[in-house]
PDB file of N, CA and C in Angstrom:
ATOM      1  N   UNK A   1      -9.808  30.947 -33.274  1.00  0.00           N
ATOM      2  CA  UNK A   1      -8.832  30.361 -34.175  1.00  0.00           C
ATOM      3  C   UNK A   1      -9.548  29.998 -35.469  1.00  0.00           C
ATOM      4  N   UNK A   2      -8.818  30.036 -36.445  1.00  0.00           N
ATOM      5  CA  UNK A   2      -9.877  30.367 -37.596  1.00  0.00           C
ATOM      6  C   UNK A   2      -9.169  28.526 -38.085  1.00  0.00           C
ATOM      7  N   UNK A   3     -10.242  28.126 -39.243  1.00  0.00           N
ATOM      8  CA  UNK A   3      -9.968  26.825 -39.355  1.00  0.00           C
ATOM      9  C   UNK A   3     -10.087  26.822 -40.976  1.00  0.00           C
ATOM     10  N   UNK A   4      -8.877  26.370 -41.670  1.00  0.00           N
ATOM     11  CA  UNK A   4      -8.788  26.019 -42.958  1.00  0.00           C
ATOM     12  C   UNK A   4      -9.346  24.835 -43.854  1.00  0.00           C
ATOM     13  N   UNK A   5     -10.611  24.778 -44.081  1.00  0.00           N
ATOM     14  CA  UNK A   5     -11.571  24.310 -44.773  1.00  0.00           C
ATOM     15  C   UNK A   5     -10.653  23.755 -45.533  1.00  0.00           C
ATOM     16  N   UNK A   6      -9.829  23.769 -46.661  1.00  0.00           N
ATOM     17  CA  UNK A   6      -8.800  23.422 -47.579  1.00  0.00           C
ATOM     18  C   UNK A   6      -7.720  22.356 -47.596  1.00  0.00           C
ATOM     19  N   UNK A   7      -8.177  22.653 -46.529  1.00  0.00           N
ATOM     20  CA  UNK A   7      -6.837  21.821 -46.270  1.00  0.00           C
ATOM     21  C   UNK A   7      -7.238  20.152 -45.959  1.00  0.00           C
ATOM     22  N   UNK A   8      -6.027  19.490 -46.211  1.00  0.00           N
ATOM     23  CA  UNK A   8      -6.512  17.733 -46.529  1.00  0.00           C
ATOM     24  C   UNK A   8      -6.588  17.394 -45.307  1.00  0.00           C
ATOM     25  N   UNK A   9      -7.837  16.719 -44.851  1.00  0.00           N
ATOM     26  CA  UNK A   9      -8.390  16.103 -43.460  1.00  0.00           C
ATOM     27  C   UNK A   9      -7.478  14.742 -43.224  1.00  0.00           C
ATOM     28  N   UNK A  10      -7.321  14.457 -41.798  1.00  0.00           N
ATOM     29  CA  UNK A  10      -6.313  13.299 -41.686  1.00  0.00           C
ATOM     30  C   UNK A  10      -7.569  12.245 -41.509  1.00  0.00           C
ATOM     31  N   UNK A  11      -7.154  10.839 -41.474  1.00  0.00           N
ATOM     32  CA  UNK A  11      -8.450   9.904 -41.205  1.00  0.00           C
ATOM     33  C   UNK A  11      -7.969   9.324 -39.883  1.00  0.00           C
ATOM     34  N   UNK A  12      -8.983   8.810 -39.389  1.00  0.00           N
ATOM     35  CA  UNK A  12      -8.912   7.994 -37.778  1.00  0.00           C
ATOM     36  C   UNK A  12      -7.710   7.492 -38.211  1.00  0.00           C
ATOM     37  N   UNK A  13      -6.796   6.700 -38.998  1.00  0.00           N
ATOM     38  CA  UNK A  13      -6.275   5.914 -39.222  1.00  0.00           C
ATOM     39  C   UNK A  13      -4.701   6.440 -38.462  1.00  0.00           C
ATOM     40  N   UNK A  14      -4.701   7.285 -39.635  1.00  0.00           N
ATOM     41  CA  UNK A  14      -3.856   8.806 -39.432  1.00  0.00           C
ATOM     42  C   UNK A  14      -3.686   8.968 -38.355  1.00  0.00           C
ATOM     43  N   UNK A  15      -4.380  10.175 -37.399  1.00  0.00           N
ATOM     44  CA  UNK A  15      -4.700  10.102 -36.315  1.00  0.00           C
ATOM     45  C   UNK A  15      -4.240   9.139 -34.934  1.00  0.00           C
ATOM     46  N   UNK A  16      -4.821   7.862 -35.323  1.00  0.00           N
ATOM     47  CA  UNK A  16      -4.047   7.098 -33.798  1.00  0.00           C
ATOM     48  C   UNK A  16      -2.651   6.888 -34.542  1.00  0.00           C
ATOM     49  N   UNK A  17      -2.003   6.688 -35.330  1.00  0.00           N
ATOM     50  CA  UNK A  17      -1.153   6.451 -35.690  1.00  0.00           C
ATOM     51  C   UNK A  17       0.396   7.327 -35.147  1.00  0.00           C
ATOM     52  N   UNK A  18      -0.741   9.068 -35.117  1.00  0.00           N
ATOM     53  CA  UNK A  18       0.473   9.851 -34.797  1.00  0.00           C
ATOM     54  C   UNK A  18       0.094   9.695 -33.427  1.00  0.00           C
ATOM     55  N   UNK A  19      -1.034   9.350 -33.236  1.00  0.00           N
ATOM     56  CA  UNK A  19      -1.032   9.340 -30.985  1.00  0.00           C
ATOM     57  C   UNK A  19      -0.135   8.241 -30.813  1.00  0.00           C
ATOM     58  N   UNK A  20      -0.055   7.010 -31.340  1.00  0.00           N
ATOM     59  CA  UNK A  20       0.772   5.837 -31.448  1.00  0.00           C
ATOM     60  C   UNK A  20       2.046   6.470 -31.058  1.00  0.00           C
ATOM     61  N   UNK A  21       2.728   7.098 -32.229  1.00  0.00           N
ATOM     62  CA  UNK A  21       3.933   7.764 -32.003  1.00  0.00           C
ATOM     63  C   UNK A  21       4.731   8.421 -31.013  1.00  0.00           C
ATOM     64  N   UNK A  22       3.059   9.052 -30.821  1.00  0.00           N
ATOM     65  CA  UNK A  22       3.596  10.262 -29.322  1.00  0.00           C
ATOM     66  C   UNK A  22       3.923   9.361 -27.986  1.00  0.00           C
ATOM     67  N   UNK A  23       2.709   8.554 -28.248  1.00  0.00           N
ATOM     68  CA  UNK A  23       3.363   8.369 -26.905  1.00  0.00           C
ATOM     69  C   UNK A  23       4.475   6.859 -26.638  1.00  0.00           C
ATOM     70  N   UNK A  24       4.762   6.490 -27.755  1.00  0.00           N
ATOM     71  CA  UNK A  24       6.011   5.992 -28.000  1.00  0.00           C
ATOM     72  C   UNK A  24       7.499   6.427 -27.301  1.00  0.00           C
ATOM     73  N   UNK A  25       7.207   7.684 -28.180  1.00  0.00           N
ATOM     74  CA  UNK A  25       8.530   8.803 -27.580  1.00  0.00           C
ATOM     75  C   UNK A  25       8.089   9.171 -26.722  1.00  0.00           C
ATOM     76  N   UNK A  26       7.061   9.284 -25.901  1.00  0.00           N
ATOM     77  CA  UNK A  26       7.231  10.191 -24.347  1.00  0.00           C
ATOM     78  C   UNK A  26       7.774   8.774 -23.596  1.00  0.00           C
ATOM     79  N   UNK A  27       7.507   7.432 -23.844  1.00  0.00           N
ATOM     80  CA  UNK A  27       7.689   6.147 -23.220  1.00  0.00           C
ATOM     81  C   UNK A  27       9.331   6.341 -23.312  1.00  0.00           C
ATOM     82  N   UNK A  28       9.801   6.723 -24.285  1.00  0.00           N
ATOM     83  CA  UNK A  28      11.504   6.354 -24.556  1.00  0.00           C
ATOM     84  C   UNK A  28      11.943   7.633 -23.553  1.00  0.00           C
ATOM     85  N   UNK A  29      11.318   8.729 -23.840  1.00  0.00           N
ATOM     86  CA  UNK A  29      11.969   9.477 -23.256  1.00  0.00           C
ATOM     87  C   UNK A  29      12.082   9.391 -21.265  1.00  0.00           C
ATOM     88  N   UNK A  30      10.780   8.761 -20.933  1.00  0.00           N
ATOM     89  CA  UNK A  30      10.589   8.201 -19.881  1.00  0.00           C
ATOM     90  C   UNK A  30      11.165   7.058 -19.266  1.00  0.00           C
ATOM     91  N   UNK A  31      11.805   6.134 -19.892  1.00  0.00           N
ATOM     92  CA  UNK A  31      12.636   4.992 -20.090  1.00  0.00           C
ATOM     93  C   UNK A  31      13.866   5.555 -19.566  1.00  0.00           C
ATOM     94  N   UNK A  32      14.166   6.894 -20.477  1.00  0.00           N
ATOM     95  CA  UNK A  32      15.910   7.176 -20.440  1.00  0.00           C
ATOM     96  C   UNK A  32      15.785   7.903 -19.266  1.00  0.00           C
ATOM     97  N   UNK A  33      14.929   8.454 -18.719  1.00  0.00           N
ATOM     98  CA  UNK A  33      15.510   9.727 -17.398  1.00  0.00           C
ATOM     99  C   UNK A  33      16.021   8.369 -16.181  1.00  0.00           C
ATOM    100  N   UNK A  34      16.829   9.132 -15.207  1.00  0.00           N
ATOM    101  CA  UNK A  34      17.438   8.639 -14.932  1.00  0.00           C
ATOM    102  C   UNK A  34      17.384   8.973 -12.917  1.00  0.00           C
ATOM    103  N   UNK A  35      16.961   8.454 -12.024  1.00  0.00           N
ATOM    104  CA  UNK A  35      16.574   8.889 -10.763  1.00  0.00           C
ATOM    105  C   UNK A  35      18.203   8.420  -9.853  1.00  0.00           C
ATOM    106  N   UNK A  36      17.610   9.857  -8.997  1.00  0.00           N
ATOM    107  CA  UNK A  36      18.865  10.712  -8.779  1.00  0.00           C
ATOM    108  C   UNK A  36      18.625   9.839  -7.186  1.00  0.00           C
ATOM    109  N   UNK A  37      19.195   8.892  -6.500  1.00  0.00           N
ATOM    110  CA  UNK A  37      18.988   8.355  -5.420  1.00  0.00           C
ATOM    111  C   UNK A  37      20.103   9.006  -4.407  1.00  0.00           C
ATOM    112  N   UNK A  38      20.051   9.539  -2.768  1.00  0.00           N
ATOM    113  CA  UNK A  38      20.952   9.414  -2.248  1.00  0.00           C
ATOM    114  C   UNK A  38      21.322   8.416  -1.362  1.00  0.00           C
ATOM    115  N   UNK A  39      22.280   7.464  -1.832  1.00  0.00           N
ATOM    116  CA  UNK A  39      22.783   6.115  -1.406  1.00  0.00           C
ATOM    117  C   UNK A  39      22.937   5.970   0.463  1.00  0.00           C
ATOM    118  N   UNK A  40      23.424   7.502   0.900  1.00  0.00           N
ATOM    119  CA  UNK A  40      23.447   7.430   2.392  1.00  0.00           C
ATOM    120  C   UNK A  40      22.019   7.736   3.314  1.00  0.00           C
ATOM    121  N   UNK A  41      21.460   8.510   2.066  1.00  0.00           N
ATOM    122  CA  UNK A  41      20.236   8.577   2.830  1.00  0.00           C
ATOM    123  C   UNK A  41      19.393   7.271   3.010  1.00  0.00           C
ATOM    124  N   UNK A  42      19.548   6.870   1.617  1.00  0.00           N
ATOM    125  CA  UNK A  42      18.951   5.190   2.149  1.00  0.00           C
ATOM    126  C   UNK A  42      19.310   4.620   2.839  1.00  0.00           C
ATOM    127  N   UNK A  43      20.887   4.134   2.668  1.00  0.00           N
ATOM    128  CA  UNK A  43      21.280   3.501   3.874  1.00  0.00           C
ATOM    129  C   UNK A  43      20.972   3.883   5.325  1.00  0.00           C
ATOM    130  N   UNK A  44      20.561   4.820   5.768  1.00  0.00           N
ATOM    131  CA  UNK A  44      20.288   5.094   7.016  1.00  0.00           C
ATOM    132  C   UNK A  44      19.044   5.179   7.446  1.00  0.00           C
ATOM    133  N   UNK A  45      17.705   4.554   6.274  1.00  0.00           N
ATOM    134  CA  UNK A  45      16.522   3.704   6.822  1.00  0.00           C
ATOM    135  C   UNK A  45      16.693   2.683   6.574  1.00  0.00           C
ATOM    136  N   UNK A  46      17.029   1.971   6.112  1.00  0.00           N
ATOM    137  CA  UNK A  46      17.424   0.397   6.261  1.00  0.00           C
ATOM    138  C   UNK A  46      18.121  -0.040   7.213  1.00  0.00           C
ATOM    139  N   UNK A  47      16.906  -1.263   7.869  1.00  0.00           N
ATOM    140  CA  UNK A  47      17.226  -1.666   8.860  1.00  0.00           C
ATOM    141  C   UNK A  47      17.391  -3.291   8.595  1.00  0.00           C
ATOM    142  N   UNK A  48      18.420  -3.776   9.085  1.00  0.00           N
ATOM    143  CA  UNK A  48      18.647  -5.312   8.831  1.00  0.00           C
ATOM    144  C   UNK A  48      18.395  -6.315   9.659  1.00  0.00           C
ATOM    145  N   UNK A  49      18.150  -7.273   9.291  1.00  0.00           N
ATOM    146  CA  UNK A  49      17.725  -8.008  10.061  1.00  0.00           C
ATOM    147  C   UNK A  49      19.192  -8.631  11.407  1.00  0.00           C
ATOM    148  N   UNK A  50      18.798  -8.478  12.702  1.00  0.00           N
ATOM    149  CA  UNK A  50      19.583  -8.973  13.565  1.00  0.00           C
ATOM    150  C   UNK A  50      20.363  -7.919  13.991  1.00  0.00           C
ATOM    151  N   UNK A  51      19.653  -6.976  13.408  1.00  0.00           N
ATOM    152  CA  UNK A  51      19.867  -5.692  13.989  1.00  0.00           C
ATOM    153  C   UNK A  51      20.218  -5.029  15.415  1.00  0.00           C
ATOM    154  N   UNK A  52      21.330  -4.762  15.857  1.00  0.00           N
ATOM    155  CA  UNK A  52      21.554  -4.367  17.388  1.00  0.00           C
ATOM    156  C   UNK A  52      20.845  -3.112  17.724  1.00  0.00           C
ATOM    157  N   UNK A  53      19.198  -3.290  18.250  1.00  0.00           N
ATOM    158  CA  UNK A  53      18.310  -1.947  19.002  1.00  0.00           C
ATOM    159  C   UNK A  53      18.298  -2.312  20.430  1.00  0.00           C
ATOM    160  N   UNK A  54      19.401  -2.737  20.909  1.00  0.00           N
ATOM    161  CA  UNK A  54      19.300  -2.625  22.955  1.00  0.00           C
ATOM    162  C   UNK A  54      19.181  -1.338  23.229  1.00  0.00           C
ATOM    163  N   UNK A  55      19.758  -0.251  22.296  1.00  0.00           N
ATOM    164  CA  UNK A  55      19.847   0.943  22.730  1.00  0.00           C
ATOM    165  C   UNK A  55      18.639   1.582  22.601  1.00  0.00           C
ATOM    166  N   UNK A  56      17.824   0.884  21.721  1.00  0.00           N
ATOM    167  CA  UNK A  56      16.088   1.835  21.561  1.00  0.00           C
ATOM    168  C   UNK A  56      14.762   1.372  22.668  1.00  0.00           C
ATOM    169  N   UNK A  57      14.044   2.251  22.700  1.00  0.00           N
ATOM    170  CA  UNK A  57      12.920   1.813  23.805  1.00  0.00           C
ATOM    171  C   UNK A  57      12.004   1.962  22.931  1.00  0.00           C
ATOM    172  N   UNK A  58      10.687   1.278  23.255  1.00  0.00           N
ATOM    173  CA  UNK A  58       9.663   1.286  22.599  1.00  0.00           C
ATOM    174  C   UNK A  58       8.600   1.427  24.121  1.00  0.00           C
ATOM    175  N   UNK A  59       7.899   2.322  23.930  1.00  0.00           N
ATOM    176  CA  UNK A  59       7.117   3.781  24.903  1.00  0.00           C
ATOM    177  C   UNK A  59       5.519   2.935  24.463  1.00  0.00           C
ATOM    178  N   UNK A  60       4.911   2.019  24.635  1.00  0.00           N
ATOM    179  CA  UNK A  60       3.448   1.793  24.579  1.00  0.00           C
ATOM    180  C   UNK A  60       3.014   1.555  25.479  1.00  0.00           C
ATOM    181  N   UNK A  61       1.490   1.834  25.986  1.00  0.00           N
ATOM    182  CA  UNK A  61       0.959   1.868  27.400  1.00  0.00           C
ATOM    183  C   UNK A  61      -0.012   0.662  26.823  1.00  0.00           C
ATOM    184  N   UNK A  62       0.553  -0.640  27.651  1.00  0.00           N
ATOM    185  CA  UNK A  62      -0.624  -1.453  27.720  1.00  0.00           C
ATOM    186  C   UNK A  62      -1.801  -1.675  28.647  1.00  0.00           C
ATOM    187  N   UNK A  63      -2.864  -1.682  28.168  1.00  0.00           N
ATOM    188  CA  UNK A  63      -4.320  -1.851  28.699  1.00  0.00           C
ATOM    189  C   UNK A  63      -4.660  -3.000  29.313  1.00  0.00           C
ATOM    190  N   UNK A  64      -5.191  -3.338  30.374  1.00  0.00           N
ATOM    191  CA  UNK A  64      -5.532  -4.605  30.437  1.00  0.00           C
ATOM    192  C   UNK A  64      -6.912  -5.081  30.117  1.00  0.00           C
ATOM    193  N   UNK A  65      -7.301  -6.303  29.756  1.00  0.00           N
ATOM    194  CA  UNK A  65      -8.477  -6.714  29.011  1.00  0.00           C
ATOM    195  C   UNK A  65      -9.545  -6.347  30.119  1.00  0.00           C
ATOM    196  N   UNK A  66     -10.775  -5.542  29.175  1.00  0.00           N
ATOM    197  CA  UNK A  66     -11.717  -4.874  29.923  1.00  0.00           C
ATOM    198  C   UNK A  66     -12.829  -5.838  30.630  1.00  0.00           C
ATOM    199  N   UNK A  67     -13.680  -5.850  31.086  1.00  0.00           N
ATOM    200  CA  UNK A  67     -14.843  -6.278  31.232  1.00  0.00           C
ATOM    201  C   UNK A  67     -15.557  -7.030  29.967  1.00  0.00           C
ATOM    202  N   UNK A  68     -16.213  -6.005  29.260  1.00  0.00           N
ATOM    203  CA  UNK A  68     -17.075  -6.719  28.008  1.00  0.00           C
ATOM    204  C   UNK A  68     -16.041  -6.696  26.816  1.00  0.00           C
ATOM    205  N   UNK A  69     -14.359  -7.211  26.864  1.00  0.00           N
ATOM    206  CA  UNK A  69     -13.912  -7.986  25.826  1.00  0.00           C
ATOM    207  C   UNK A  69     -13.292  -9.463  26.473  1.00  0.00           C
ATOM    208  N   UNK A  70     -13.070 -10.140  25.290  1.00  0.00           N
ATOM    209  CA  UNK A  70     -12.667 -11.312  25.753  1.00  0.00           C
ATOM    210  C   UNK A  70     -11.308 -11.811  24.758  1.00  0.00           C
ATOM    211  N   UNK A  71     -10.755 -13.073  25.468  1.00  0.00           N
ATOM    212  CA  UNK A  71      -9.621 -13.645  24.475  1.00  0.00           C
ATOM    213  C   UNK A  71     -10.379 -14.845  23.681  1.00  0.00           C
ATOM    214  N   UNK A  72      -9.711 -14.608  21.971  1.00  0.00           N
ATOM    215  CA  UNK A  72     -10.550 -15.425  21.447  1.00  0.00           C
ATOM    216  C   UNK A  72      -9.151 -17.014  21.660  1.00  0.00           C
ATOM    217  N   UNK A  73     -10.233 -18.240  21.659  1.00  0.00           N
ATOM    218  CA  UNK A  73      -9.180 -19.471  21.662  1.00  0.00           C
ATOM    219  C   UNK A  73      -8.872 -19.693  20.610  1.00  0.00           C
ATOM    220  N   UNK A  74      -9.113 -18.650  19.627  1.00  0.00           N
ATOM    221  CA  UNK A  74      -8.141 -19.605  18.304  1.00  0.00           C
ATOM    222  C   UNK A  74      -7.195 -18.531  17.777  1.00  0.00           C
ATOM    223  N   UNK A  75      -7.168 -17.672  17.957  1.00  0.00           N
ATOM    224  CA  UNK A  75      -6.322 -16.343  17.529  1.00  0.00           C
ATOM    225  C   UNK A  75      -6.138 -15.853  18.800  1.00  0.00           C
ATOM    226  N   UNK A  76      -6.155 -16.198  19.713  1.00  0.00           N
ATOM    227  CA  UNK A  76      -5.667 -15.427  20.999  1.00  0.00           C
ATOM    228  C   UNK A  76      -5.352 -13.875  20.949  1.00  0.00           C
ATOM    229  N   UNK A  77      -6.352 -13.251  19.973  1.00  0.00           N
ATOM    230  CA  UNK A  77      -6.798 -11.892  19.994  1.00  0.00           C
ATOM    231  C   UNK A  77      -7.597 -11.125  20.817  1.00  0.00           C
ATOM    232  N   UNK A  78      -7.437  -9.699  21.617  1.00  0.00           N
ATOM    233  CA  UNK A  78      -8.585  -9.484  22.508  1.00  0.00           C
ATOM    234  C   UNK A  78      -9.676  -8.864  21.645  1.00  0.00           C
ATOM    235  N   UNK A  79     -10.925  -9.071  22.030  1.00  0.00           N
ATOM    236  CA  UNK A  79     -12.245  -8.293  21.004  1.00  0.00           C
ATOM    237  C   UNK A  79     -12.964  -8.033  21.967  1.00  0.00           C
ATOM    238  N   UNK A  80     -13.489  -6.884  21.375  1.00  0.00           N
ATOM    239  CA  UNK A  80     -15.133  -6.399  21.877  1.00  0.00           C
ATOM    240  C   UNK A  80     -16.138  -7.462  22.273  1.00  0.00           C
ATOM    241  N   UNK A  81     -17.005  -7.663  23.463  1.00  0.00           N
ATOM    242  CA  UNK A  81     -18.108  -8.851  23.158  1.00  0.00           C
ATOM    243  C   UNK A  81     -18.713  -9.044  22.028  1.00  0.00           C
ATOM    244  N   UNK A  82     -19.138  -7.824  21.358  1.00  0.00           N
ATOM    245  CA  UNK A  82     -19.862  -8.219  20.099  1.00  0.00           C
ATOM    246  C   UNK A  82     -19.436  -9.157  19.153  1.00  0.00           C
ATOM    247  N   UNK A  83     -17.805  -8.813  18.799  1.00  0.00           N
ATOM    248  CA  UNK A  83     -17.564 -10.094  18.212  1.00  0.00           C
ATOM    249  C   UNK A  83     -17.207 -11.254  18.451  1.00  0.00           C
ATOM    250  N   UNK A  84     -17.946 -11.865  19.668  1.00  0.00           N
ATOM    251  CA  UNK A  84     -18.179 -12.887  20.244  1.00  0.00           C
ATOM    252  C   UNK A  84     -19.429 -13.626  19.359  1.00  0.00           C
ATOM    253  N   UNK A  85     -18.584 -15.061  18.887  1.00  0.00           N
ATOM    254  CA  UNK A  85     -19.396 -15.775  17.903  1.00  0.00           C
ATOM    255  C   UNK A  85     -20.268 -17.260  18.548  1.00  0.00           C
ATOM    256  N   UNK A  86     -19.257 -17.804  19.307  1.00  0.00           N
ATOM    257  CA  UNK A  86     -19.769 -19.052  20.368  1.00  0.00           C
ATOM    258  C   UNK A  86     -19.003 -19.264  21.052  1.00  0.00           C
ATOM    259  N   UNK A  87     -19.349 -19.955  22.102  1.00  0.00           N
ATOM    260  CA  UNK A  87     -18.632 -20.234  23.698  1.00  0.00           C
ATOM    261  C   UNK A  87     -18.441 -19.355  24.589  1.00  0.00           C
ATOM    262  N   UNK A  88     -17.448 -19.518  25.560  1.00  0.00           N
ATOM    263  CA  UNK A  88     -17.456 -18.446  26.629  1.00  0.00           C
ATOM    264  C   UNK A  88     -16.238 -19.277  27.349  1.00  0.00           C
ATOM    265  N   UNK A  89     -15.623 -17.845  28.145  1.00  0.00           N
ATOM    266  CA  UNK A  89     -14.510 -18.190  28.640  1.00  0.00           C
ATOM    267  C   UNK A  89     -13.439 -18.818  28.204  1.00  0.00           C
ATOM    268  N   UNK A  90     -12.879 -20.064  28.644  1.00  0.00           N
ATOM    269  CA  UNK A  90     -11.809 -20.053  27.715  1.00  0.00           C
ATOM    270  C   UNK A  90     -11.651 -20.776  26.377  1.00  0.00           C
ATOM    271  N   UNK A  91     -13.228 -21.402  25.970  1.00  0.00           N
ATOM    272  CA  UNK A  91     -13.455 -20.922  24.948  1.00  0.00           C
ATOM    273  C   UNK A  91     -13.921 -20.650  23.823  1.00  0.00           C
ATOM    274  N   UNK A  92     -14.146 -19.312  23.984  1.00  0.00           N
ATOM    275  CA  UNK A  92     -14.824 -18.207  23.358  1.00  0.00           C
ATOM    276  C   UNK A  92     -14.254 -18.319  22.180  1.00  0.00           C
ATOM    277  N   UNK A  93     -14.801 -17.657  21.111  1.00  0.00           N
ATOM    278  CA  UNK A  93     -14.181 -17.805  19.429  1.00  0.00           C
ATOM    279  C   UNK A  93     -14.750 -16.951  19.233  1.00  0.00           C
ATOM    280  N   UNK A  94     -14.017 -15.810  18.288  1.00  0.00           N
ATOM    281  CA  UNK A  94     -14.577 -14.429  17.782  1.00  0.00           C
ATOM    282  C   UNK A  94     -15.439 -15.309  16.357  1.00  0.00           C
ATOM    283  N   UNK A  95     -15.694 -13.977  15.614  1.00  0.00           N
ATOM    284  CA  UNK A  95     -16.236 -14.054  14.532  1.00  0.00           C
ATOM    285  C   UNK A  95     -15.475 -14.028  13.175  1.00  0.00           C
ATOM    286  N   UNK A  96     -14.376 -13.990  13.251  1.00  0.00           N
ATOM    287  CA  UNK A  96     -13.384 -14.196  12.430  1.00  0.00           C
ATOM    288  C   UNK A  96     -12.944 -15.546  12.474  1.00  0.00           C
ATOM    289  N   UNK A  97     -12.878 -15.940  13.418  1.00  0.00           N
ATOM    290  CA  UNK A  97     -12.426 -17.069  13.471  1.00  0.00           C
ATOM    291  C   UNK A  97     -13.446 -18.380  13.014  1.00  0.00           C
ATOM    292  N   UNK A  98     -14.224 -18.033  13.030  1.00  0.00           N
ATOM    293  CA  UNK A  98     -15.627 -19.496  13.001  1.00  0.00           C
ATOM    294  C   UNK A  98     -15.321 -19.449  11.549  1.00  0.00           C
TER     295      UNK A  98
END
């Protein structure tokens, strides 16, 4: 691309002034578009509170507490021994908790 020596140079000033601009109008033009929602599709993940789910099951296989974890006494969380911070038995306190 060939470049015209001649021609009057803009100054920094110039310059941000028209970036100023641009992105002014890409902001307005971004402002005005307008999102296309489908109202039933939303409505049918929204879930409300007091919601009637007798009809749903919830499928999780619980574990029972292993050997080397324990219940912590202040968060009654199960953990790994490692994060066993002080005490023992009932009670033990993770490391989060201290």
């Amino acid at each position: 691309m060939a470049t015209d020596y001649d021609s009057p140079r803009k100054s920094e000033e110039e310059l941000q002034e028209e970036s100023i601009e641009e992105l002014k109008a890409k902001r307005a033009e971004v402002q005005n578009a307008q999102i296309d929602i489908d109202e039933e599709e939303a409505a049918e993940n929204l879930e409300l509170p007091g919601a009637d789910l007798s009809g749903e099951e919830l499928a999780v296989r619980v574990v029972p507490k292993q050997t080397d974890e324990f219940t912590c006494s202040r968060c009654f969380l199960v953990h790994h021994i490692t994060q066993l911070s002080k005490g023992s038995g009932a009670n033990a306190i993770c490391k989060d908790c201290v």
